[in-house]
PDB file of N, CA and C in Angstrom:
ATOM      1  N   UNK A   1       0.848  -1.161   0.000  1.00  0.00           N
ATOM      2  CA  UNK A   1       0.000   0.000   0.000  1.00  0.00           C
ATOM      3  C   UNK A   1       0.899   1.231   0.000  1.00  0.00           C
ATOM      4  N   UNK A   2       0.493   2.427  -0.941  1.00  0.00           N
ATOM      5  CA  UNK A   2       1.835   3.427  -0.953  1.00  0.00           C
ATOM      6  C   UNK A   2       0.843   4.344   0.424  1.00  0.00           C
ATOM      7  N   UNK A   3       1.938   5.249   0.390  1.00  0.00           N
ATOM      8  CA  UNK A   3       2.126   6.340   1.189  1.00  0.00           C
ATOM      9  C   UNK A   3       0.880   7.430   0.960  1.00  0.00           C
ATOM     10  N   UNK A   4       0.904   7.206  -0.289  1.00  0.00           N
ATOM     11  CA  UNK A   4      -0.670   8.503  -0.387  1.00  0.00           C
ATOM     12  C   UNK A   4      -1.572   7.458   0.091  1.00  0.00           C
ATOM     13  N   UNK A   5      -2.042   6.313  -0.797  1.00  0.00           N
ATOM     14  CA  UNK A   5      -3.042   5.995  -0.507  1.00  0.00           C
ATOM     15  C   UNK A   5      -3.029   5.480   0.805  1.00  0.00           C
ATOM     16  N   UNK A   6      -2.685   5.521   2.277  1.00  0.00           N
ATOM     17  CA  UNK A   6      -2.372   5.521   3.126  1.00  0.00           C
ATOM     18  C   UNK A   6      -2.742   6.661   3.924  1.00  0.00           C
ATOM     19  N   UNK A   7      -2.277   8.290   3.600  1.00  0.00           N
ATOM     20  CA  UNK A   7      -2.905   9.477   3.726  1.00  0.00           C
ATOM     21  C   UNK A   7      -4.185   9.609   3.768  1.00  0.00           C
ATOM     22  N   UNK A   8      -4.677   9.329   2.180  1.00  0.00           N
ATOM     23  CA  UNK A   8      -6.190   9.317   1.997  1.00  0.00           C
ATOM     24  C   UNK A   8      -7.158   8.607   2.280  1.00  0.00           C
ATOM     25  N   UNK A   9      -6.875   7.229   3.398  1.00  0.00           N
ATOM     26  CA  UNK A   9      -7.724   6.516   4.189  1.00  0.00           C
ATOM     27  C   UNK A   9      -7.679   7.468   5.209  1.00  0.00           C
ATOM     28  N   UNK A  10      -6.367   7.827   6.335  1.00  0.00           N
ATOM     29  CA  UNK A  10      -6.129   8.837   7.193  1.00  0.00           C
ATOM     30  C   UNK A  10      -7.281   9.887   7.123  1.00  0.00           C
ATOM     31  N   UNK A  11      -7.287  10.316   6.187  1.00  0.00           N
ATOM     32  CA  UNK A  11      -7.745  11.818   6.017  1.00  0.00           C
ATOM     33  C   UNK A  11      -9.808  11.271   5.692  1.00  0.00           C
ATOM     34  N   UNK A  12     -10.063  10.435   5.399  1.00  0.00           N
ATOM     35  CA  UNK A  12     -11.302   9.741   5.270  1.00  0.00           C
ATOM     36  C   UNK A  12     -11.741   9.645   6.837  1.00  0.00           C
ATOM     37  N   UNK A  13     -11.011   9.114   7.449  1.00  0.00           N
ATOM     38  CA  UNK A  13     -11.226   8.072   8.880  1.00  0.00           C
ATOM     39  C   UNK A  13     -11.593   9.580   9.547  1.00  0.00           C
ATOM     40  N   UNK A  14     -10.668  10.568   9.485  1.00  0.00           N
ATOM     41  CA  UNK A  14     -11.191  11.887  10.017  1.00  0.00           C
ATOM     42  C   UNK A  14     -12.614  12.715   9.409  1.00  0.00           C
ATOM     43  N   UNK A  15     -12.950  12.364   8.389  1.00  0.00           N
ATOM     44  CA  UNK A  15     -13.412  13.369   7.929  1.00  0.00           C
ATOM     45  C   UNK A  15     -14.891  12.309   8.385  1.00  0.00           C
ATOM     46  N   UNK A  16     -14.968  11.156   8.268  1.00  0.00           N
ATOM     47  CA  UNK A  16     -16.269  10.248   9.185  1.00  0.00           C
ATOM     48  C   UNK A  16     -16.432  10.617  10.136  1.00  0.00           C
ATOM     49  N   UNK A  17     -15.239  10.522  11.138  1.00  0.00           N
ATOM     50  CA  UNK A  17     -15.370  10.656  12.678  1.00  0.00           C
ATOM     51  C   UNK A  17     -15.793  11.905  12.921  1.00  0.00           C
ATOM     52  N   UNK A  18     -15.473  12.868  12.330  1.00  0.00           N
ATOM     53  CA  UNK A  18     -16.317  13.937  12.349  1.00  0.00           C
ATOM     54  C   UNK A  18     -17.246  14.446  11.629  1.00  0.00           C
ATOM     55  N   UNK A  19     -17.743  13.867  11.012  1.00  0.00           N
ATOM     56  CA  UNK A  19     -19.339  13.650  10.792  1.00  0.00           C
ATOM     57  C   UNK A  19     -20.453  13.215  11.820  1.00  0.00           C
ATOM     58  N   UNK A  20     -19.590  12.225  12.469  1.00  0.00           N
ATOM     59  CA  UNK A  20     -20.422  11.608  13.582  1.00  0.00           C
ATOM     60  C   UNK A  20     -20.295  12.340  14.500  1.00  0.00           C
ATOM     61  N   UNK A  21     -19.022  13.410  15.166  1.00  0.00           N
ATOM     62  CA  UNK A  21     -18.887  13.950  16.207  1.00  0.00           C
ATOM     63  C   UNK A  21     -20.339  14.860  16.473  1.00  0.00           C
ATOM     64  N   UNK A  22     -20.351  15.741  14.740  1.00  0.00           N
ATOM     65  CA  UNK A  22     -20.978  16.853  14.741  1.00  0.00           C
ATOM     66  C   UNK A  22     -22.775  16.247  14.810  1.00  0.00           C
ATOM     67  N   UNK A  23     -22.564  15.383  14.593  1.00  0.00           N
ATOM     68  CA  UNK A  23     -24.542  14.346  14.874  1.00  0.00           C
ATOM     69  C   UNK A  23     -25.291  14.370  13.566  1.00  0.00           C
ATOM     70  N   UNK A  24     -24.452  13.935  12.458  1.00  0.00           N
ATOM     71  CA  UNK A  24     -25.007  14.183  11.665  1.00  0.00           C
ATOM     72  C   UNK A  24     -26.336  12.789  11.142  1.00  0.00           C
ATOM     73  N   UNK A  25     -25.501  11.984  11.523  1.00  0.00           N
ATOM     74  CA  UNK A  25     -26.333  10.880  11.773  1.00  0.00           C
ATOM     75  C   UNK A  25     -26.138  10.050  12.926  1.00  0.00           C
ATOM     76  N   UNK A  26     -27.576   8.949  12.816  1.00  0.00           N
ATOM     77  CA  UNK A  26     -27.496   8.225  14.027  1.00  0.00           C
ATOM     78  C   UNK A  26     -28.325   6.792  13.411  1.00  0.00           C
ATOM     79  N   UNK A  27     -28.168   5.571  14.428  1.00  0.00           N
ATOM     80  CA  UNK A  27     -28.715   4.348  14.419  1.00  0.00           C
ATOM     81  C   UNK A  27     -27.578   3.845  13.435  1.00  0.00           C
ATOM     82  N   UNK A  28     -28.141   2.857  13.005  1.00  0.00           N
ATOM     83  CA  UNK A  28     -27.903   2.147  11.752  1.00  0.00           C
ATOM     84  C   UNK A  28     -26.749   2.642  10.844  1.00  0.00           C
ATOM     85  N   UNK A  29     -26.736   3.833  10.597  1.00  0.00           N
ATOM     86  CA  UNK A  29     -26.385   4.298   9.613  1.00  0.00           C
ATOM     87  C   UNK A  29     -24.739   4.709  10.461  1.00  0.00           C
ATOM     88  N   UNK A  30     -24.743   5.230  11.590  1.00  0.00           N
ATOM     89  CA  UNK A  30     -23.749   5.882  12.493  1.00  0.00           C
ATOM     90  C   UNK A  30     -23.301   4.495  12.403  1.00  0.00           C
ATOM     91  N   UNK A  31     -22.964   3.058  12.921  1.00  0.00           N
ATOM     92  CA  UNK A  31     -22.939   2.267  12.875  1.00  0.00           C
ATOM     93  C   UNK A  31     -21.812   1.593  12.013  1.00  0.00           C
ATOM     94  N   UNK A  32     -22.255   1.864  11.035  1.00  0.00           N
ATOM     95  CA  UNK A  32     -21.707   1.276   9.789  1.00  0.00           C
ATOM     96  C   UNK A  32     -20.453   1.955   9.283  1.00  0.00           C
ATOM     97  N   UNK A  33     -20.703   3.889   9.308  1.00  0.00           N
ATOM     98  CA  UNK A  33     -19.726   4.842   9.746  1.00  0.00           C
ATOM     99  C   UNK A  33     -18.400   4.234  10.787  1.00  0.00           C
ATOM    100  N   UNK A  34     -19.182   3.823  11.771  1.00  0.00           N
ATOM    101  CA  UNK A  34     -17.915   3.427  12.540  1.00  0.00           C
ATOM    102  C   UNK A  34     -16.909   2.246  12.069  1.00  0.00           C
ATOM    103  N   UNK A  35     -17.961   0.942  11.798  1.00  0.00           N
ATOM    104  CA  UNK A  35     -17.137   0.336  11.089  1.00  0.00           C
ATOM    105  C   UNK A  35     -16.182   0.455   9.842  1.00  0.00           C
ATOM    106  N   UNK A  36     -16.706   1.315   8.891  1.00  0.00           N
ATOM    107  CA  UNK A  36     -15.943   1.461   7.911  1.00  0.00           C
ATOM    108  C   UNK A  36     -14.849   2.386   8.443  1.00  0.00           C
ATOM    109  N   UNK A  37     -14.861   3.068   9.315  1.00  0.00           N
ATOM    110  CA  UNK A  37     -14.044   3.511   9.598  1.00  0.00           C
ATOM    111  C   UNK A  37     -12.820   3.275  10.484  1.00  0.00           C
ATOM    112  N   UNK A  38     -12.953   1.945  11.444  1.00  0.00           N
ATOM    113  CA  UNK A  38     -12.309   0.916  11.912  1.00  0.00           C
ATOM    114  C   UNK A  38     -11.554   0.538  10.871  1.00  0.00           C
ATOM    115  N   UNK A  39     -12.082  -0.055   9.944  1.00  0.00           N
ATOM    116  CA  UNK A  39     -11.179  -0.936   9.076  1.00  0.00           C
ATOM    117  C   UNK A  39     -10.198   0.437   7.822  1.00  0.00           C
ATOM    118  N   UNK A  40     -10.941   0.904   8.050  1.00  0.00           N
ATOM    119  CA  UNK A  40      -9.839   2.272   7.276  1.00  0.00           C
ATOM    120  C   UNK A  40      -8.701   2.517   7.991  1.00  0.00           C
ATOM    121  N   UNK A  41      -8.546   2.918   9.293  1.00  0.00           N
ATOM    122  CA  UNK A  41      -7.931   3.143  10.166  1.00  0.00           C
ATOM    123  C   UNK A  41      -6.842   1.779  10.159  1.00  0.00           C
ATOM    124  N   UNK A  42      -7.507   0.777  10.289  1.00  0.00           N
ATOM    125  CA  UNK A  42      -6.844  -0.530  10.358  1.00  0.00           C
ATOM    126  C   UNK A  42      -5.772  -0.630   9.043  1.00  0.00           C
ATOM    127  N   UNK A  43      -6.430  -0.357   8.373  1.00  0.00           N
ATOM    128  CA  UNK A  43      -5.759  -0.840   7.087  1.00  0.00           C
ATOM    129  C   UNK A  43      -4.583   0.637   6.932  1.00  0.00           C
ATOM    130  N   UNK A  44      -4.626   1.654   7.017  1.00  0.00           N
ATOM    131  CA  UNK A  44      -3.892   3.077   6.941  1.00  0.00           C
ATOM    132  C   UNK A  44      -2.738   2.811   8.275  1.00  0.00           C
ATOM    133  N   UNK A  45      -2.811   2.310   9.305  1.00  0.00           N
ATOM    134  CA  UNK A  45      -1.872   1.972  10.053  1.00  0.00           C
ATOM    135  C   UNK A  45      -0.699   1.231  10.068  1.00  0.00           C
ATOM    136  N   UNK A  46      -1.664  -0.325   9.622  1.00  0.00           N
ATOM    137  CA  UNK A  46      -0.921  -1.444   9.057  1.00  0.00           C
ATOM    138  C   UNK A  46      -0.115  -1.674   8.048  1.00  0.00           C
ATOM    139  N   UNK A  47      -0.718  -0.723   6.978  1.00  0.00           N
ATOM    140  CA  UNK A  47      -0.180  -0.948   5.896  1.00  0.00           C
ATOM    141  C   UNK A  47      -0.890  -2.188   4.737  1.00  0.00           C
ATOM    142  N   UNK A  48      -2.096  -2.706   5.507  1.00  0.00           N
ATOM    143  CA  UNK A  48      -2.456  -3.612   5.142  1.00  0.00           C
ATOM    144  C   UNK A  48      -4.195  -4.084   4.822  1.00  0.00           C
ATOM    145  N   UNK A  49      -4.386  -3.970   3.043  1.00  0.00           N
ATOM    146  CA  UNK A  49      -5.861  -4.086   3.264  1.00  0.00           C
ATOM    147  C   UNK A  49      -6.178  -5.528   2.835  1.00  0.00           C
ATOM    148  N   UNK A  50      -7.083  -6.409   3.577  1.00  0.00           N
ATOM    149  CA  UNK A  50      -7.577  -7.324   2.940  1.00  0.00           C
ATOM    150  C   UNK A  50      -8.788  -7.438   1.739  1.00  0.00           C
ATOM    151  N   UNK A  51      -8.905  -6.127   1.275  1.00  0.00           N
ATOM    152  CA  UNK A  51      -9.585  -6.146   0.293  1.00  0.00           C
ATOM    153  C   UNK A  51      -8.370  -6.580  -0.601  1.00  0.00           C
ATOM    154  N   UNK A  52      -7.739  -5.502  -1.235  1.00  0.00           N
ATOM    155  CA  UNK A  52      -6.655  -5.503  -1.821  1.00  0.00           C
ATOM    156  C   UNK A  52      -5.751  -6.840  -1.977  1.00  0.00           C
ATOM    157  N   UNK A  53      -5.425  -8.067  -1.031  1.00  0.00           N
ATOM    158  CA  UNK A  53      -5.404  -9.081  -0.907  1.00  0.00           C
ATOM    159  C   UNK A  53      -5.697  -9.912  -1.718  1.00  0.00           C
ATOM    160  N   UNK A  54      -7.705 -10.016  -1.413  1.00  0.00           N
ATOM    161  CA  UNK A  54      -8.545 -10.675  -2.174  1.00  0.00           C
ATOM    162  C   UNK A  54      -8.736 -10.479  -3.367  1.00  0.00           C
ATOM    163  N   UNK A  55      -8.696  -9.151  -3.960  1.00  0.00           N
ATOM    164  CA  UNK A  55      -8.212  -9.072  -5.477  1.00  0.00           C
ATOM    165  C   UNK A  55      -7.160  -8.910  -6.318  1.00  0.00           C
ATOM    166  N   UNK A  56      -6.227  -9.320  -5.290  1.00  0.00           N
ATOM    167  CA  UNK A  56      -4.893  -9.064  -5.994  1.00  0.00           C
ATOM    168  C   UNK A  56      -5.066  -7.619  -6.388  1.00  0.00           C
ATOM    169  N   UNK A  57      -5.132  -6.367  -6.040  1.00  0.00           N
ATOM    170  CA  UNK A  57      -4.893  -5.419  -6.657  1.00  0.00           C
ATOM    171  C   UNK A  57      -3.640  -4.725  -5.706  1.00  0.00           C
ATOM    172  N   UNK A  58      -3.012  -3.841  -6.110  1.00  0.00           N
ATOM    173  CA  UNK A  58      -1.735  -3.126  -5.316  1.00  0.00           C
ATOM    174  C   UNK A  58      -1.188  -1.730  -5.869  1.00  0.00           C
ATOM    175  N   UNK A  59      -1.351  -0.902  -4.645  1.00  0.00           N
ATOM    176  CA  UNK A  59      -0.833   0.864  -5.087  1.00  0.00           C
ATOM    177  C   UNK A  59       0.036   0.972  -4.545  1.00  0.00           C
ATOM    178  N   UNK A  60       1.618  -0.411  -4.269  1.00  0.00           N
ATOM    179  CA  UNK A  60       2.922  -0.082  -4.328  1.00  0.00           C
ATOM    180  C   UNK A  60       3.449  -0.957  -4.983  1.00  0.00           C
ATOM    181  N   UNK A  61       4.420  -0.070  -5.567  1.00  0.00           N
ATOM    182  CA  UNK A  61       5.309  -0.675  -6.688  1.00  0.00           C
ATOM    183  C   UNK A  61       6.697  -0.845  -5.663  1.00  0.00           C
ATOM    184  N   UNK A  62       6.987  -2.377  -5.843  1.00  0.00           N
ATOM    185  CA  UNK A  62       7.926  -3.121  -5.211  1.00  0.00           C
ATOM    186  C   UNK A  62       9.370  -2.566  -5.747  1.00  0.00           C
ATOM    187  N   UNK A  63       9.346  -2.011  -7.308  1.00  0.00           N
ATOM    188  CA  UNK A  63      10.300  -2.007  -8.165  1.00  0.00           C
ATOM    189  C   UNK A  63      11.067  -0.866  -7.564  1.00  0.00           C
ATOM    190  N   UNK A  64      10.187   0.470  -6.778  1.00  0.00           N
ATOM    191  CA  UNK A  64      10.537   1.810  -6.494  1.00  0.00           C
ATOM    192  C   UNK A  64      12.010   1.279  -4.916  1.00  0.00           C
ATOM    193  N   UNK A  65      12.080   0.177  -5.079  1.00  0.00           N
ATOM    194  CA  UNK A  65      12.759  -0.013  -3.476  1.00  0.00           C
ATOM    195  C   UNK A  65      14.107  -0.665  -3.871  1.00  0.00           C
ATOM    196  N   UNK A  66      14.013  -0.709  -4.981  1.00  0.00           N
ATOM    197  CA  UNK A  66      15.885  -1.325  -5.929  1.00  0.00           C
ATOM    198  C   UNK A  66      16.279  -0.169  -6.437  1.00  0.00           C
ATOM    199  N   UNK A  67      15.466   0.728  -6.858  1.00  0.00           N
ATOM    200  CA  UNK A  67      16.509   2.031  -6.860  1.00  0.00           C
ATOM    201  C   UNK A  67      17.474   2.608  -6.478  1.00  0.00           C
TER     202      UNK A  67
END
């Protein structure tokens, strides 16, 4: 996972959590907010998404580290 896209979970996980701070929603919906935002957080920390995994897809290039 590169470095931006790493940022731009970061900068997501904030911009939820304060959605919810300010009450914008609630039940169900707040809920789901949190979770997605758990696993954003999770994955922006780690370095590691299991989506990305499961489809084989990848926004780091291994090649940039033999330079």
């Amino acid at each position: 996972m590169s470095n931006f896209d790493r940022l731009v979970r970061f900068i997501v996980v904030i911009l939820l959590i304060s959605i919810l701070y300010v009450g914008e929603f609630n039940g169900p919906i707040a809920f789901i907010i949190i979770v997605v935002s758990a696993m954003f957080l999770f994955a922006s920390v780690t370095a590691f998404c299991p989506f990305y995994k499961s489809t084989n897809m990848y926004t780091y290039d291994d090649s940039e580290d033999y330079l």
